[in-house]
C-alpha atoms as a PDB file:
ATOM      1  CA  UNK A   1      -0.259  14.671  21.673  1.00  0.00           C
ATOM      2  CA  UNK A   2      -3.470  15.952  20.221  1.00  0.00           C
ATOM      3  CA  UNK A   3      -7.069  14.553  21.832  1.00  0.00           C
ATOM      4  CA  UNK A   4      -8.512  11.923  19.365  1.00  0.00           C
ATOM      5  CA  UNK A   5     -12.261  11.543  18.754  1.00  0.00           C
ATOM      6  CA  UNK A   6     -13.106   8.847  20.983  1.00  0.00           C
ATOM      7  CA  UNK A   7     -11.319  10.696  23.854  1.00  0.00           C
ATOM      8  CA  UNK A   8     -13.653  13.713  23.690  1.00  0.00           C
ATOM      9  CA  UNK A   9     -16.917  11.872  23.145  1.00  0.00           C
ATOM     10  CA  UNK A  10     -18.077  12.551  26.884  1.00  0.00           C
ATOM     11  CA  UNK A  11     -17.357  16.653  26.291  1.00  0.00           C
ATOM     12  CA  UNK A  12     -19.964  17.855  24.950  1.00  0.00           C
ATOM     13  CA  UNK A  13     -20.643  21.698  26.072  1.00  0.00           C
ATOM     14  CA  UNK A  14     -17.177  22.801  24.983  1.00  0.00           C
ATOM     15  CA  UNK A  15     -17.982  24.231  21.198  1.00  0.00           C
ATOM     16  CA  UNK A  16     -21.527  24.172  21.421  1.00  0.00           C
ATOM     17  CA  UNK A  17     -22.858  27.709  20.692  1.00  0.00           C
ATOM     18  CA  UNK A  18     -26.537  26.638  21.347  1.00  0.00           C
ATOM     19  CA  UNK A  19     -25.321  26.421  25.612  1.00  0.00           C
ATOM     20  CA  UNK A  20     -28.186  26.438  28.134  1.00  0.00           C
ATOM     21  CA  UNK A  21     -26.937  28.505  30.914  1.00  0.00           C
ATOM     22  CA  UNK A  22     -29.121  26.717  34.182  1.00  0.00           C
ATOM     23  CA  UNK A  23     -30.875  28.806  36.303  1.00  0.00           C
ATOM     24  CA  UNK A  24     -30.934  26.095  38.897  1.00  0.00           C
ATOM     25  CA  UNK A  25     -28.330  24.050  40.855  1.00  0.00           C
ATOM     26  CA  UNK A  26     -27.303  21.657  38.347  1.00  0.00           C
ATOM     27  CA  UNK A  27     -24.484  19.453  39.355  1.00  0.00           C
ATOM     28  CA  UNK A  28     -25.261  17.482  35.825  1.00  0.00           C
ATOM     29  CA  UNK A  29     -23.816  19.640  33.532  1.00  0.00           C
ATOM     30  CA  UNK A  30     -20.503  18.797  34.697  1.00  0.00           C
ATOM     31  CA  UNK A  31     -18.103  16.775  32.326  1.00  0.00           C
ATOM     32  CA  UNK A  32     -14.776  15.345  32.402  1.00  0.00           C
ATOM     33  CA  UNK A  33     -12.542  14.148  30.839  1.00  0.00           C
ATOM     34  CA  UNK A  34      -9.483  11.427  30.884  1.00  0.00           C
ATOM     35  CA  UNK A  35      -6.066  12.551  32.124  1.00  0.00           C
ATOM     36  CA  UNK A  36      -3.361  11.889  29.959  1.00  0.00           C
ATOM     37  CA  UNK A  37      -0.663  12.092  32.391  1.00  0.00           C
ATOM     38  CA  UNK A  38      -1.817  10.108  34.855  1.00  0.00           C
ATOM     39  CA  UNK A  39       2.090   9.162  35.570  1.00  0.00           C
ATOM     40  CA  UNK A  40       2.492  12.830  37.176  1.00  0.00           C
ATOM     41  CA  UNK A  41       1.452  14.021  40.492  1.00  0.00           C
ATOM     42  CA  UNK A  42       0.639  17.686  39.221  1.00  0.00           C
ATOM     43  CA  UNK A  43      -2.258  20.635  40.422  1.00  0.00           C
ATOM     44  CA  UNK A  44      -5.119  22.301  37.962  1.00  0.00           C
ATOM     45  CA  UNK A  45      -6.245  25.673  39.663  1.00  0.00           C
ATOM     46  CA  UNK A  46      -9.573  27.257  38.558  1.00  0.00           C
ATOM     47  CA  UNK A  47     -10.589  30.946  39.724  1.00  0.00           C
ATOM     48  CA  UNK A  48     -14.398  31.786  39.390  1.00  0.00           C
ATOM     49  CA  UNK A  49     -14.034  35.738  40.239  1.00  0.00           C
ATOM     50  CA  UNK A  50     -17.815  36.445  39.402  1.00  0.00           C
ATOM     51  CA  UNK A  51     -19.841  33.345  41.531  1.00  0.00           C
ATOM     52  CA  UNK A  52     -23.263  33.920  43.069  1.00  0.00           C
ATOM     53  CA  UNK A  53     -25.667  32.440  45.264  1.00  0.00           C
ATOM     54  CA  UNK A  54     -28.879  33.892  47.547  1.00  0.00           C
ATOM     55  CA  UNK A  55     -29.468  33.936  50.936  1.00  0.00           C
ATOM     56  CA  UNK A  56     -31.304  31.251  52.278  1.00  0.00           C
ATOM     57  CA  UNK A  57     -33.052  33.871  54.881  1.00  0.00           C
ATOM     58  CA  UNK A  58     -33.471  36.904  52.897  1.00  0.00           C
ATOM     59  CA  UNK A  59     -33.104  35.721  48.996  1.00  0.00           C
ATOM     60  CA  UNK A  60     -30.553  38.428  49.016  1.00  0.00           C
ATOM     61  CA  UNK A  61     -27.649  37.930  46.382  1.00  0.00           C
ATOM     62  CA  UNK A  62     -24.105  36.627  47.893  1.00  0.00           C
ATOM     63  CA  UNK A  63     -20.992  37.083  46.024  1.00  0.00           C
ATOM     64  CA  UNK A  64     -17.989  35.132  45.912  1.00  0.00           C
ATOM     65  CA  UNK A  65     -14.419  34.900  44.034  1.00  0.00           C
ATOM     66  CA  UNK A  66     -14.490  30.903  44.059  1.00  0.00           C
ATOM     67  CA  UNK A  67     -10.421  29.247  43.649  1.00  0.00           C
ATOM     68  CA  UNK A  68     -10.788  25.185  42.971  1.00  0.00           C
ATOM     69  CA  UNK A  69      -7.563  23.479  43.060  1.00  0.00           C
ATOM     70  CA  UNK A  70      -6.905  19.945  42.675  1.00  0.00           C
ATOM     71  CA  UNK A  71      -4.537  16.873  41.902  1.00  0.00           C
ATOM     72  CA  UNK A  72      -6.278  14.478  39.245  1.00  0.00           C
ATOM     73  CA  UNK A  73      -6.405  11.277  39.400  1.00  0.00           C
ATOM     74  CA  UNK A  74      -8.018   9.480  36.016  1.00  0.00           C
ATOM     75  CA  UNK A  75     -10.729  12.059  35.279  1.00  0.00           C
ATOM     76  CA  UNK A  76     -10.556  16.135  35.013  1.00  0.00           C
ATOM     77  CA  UNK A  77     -13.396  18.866  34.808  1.00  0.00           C
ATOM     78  CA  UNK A  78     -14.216  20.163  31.873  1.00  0.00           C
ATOM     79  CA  UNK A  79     -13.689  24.198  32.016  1.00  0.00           C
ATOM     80  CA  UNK A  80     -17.010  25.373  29.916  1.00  0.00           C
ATOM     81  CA  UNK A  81     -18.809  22.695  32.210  1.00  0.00           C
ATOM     82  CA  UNK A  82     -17.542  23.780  35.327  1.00  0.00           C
ATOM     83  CA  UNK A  83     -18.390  27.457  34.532  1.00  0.00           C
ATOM     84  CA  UNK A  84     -22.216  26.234  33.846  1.00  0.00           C
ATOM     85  CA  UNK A  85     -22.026  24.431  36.979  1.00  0.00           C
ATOM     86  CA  UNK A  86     -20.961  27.291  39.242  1.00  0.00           C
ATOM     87  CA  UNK A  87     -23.198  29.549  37.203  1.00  0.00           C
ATOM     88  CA  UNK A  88     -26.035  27.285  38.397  1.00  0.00           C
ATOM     89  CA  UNK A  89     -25.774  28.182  42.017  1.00  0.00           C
ATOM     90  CA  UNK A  90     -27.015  31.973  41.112  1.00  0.00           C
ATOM     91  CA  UNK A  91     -30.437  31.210  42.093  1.00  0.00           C
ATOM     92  CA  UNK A  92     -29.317  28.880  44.589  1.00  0.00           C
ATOM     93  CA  UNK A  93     -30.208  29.701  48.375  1.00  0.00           C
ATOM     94  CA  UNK A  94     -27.941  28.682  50.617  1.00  0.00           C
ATOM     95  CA  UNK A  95     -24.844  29.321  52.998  1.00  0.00           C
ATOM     96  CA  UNK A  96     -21.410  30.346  51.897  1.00  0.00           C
ATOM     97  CA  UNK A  97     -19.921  27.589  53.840  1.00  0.00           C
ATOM     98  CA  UNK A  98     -22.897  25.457  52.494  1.00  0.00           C
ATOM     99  CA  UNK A  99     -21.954  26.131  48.818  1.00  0.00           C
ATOM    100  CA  UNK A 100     -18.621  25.968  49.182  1.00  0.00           C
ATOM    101  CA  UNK A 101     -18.797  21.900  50.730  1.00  0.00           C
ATOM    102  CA  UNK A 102     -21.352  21.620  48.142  1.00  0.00           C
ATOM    103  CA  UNK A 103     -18.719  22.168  44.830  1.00  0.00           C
ATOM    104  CA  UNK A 104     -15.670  20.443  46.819  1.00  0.00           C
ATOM    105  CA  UNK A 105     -18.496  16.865  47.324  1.00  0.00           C
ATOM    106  CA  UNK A 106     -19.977  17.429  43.634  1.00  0.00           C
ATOM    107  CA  UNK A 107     -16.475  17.795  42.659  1.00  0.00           C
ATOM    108  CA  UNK A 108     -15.202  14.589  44.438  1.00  0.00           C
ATOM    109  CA  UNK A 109     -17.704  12.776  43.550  1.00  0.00           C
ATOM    110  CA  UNK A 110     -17.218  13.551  39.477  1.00  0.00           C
ATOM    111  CA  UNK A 111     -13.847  13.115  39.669  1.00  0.00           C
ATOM    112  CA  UNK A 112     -12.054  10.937  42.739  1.00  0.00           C
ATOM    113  CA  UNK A 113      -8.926  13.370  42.862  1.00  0.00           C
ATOM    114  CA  UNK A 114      -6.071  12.469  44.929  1.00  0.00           C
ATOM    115  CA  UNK A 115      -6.662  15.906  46.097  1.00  0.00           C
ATOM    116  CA  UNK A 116      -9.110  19.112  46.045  1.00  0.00           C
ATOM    117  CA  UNK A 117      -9.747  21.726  47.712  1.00  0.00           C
ATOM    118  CA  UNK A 118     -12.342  24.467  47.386  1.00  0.00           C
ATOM    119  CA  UNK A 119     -11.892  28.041  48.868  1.00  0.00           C
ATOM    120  CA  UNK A 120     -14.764  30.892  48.925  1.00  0.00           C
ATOM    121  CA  UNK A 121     -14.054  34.573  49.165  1.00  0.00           C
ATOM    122  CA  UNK A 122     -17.039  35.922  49.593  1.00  0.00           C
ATOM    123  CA  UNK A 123     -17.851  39.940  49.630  1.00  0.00           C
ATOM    124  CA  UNK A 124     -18.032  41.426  53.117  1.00  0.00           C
ATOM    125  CA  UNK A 125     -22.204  41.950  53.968  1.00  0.00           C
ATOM    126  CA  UNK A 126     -22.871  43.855  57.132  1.00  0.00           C
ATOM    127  CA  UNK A 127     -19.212  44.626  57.714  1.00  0.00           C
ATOM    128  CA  UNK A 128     -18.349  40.842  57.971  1.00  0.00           C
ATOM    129  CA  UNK A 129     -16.474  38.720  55.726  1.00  0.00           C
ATOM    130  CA  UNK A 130     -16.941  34.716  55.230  1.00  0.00           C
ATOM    131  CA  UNK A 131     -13.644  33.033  53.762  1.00  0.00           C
ATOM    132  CA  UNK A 132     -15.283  28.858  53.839  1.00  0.00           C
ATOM    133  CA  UNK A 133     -12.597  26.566  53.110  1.00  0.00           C
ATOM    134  CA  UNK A 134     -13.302  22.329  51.913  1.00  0.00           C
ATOM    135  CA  UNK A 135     -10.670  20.125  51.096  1.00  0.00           C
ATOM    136  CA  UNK A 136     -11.064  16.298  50.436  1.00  0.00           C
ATOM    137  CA  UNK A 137      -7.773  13.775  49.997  1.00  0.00           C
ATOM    138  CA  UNK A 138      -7.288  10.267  49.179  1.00  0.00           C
ATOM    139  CA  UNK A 139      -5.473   7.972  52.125  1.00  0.00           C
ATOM    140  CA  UNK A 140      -1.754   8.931  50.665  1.00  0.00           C
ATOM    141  CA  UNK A 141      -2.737  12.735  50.502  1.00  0.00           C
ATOM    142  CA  UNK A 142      -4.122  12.987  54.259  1.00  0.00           C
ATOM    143  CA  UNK A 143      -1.085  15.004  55.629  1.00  0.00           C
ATOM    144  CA  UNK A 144      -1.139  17.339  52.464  1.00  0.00           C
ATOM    145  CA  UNK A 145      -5.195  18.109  53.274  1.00  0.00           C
ATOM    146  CA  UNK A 146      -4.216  18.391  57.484  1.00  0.00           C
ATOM    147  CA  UNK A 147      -1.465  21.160  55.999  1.00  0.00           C
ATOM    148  CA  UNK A 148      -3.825  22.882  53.948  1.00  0.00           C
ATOM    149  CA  UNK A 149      -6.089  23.511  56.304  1.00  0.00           C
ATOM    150  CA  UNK A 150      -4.215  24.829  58.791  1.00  0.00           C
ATOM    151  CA  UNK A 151      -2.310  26.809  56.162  1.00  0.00           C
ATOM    152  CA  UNK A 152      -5.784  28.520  55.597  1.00  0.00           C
ATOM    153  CA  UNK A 153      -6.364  28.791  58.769  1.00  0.00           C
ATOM    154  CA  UNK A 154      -3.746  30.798  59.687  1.00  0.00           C
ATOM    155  CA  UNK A 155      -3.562  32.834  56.761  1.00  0.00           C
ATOM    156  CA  UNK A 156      -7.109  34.049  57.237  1.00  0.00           C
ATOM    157  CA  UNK A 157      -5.716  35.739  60.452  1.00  0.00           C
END
């Protein structure tokens, strides 16, 4: 069940050795493409172990092991884009819980998943620890995000 021409025309980073690697927030690199299994309610997990942002207050560099999980709908992320895309927020300033809603709305947005969630992990600074968790879900996925989130809320205790 190989990809055919036509079905990769909209990925266009993936392969290119001449890759621009932004050095500014840059939700437009993203790219998708189509999901051939539709038919099946099924989750794609990515884990970004090396993301970075600033401080909005001191320009002071954040870091973060970023996990993206989601149920597709019609459209998927691209990997290569993705990974330019979180490599954009390296110069970014703002808050971890900030950055986090940030990926899970671009995300949406690109996509319309049935479901996605977006978790940060994001190095203790001054002895405290931020763990910002997102999730967005369609009308039939509304108990799965309620679950979730309490899930992750108790497991961060």
């Amino acid at each position: 069940m190989s990809r055919t021409e036509s079905e990769l025309k909209g990925v266009t980073l993936l392969g290119n050795t001449a890759t621009r690697y932004p050095d500014q927030y840059a939700p437009e690199v993203l790219e998708t493409f189509k999901n051939k299994h539709q038919d099946n309610e099924y989750l794609v997990t990515f884990t970004c172990p090396e993301f970075t942002s600033l401080c909005p207050k001191t320009g002071q560099p954040d870091f973060a092991k970023i996990i993206i999980s989601y149920i597709p709908r019609e459209d998927m992320v691209e990997s290569k884009s993705l990974k330019l895309y979180l490599f954009s927020f390296r110069n970014h300033g703002d808050f971890h819980e900030d950055c986090v809603n940030i990926i899970m709305k671009d995300l949406v947005r690109l996509m319309n998943p049935r479901y996605l969630e977006v978790r940060g992990i994001f190095t203790p600074r001054g002895g405290i620890a931020i763990l910002p968790f997102a999730n967005y879900a369609d009308s039939e996925h509304q108990e799965m995000k309620r679950q979730r989130l309490m899930a992750n809320f108790i497991n961060n205790f």
